[in-house]
C-alpha atoms as a PDB file:
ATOM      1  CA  UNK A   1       0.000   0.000   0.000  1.00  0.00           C
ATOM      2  CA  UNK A   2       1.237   3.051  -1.176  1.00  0.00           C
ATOM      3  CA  UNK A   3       0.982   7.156   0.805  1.00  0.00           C
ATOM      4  CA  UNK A   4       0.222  10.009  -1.014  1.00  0.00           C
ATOM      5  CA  UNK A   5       1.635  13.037  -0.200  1.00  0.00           C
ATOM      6  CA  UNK A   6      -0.937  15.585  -0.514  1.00  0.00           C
ATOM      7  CA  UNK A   7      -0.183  19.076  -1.391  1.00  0.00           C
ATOM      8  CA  UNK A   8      -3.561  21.222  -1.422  1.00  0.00           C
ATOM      9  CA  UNK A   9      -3.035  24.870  -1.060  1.00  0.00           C
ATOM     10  CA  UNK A  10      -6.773  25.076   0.686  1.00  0.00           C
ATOM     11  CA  UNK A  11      -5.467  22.233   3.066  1.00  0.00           C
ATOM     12  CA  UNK A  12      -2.340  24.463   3.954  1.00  0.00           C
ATOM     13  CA  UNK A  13      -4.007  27.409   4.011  1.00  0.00           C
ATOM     14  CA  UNK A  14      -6.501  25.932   6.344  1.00  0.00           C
ATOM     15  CA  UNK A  15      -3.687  24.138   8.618  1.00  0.00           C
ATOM     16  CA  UNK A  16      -2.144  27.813   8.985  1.00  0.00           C
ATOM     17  CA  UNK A  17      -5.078  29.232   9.750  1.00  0.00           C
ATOM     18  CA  UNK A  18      -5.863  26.468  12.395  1.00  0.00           C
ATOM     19  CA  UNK A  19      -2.770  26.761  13.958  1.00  0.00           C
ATOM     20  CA  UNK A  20      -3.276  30.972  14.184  1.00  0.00           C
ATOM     21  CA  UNK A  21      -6.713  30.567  15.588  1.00  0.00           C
ATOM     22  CA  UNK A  22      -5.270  28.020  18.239  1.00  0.00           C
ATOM     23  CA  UNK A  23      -2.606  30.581  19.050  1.00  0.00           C
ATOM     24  CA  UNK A  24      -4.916  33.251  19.703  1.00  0.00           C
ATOM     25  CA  UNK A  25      -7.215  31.008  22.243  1.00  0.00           C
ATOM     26  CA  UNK A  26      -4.176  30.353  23.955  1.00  0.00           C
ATOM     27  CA  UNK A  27      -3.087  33.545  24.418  1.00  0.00           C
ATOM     28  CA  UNK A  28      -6.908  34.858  25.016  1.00  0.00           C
ATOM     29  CA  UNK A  29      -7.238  31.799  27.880  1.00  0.00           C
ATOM     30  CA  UNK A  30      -3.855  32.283  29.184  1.00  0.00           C
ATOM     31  CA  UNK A  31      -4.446  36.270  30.010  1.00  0.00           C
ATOM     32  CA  UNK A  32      -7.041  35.730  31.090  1.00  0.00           C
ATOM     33  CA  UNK A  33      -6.315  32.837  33.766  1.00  0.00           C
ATOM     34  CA  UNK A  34      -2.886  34.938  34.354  1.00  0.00           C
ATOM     35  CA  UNK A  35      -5.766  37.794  35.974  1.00  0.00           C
ATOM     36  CA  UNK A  36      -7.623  35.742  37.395  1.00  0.00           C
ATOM     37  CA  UNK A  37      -5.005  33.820  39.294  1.00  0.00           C
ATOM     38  CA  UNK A  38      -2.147  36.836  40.001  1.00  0.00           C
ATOM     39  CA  UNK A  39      -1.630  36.624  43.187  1.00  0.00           C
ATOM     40  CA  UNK A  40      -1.166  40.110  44.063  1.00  0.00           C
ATOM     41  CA  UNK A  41      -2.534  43.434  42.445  1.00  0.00           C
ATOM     42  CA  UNK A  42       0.284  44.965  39.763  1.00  0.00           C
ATOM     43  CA  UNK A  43       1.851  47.694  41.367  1.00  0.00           C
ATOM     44  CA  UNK A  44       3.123  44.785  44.370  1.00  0.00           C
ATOM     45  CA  UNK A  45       4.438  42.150  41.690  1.00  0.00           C
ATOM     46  CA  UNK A  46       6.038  45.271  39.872  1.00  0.00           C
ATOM     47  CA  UNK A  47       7.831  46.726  42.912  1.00  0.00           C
ATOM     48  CA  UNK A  48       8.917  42.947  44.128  1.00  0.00           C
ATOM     49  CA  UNK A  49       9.986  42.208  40.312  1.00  0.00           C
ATOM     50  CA  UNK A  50      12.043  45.198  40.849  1.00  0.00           C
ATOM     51  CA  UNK A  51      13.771  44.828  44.500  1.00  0.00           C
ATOM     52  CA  UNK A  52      14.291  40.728  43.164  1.00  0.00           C
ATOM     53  CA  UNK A  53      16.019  42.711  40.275  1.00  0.00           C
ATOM     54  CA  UNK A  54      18.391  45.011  41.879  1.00  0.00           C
ATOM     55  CA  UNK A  55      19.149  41.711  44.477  1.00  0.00           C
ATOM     56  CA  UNK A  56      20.289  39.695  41.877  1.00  0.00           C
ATOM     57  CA  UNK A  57      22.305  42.339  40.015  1.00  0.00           C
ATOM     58  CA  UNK A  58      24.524  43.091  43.785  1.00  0.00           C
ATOM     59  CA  UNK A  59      24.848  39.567  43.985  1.00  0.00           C
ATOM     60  CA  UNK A  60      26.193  39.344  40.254  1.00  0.00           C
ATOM     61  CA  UNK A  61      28.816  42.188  40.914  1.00  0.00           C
ATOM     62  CA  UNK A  62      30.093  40.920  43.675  1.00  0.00           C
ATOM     63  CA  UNK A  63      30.656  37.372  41.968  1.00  0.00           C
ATOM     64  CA  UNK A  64      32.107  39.206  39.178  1.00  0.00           C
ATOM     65  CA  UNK A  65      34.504  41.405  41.757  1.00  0.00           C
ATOM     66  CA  UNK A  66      35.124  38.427  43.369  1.00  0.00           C
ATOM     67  CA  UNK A  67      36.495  36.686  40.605  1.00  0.00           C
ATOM     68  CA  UNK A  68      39.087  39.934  39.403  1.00  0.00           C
ATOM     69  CA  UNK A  69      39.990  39.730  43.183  1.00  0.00           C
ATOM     70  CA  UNK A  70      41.324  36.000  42.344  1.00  0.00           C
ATOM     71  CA  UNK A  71      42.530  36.389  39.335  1.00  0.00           C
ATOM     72  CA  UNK A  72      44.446  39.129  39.744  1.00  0.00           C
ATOM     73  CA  UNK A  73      45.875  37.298  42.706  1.00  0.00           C
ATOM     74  CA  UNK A  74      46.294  34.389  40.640  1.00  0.00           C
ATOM     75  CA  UNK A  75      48.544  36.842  37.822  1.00  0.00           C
ATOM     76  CA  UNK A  76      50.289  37.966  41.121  1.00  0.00           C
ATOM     77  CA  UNK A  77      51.134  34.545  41.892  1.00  0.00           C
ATOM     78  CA  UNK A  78      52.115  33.302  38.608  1.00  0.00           C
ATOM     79  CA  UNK A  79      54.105  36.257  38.270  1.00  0.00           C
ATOM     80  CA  UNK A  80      55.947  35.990  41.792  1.00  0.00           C
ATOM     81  CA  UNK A  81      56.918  32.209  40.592  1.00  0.00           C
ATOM     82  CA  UNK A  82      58.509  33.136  37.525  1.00  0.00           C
ATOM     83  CA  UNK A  83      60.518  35.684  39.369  1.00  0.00           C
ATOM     84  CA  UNK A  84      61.986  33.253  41.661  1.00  0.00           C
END
């Protein structure tokens, strides 16, 4: 038994359009539940978006300063070995 690949343009054009319409429900149901379901007004879940924010970009500094610290203690090391 043989398959046939069909190639309809109103069979694409539907399967595009499917696929849009299906998008658009999900987005539509997903907004909607995302309301429903927040569990704080906006304004809160901004300002603790933000202070999470600034949290995580002191801790990322100070991994990045922390890592110059040791590396340029490491150069100073290498460099105090070749010396010697």
């Amino acid at each position: 038994m043989g398959y046939h690949l069909r190639n309809n343009a109103d069979s694409d054009t539907e399967q595009v359009l499917s696929f849009m319409a299906g998008c658009l429900a999900g987005l539509a149901i997903g907004g909607a539940l995302g309301l429903l379901l927040a569990p704080h007004r906006g304004d809160i879940t901004r300002r603790k978006i933000t202070r999470q924010a600034g949290e995580t970009k002191d801790q990322v500094i100070q991994a990045v300063e922390e890592l110059m610290e040791k590396r340029q203690k490491g150069t100073r090391d290498g460099d105090k070995d070749a010396n010697s």
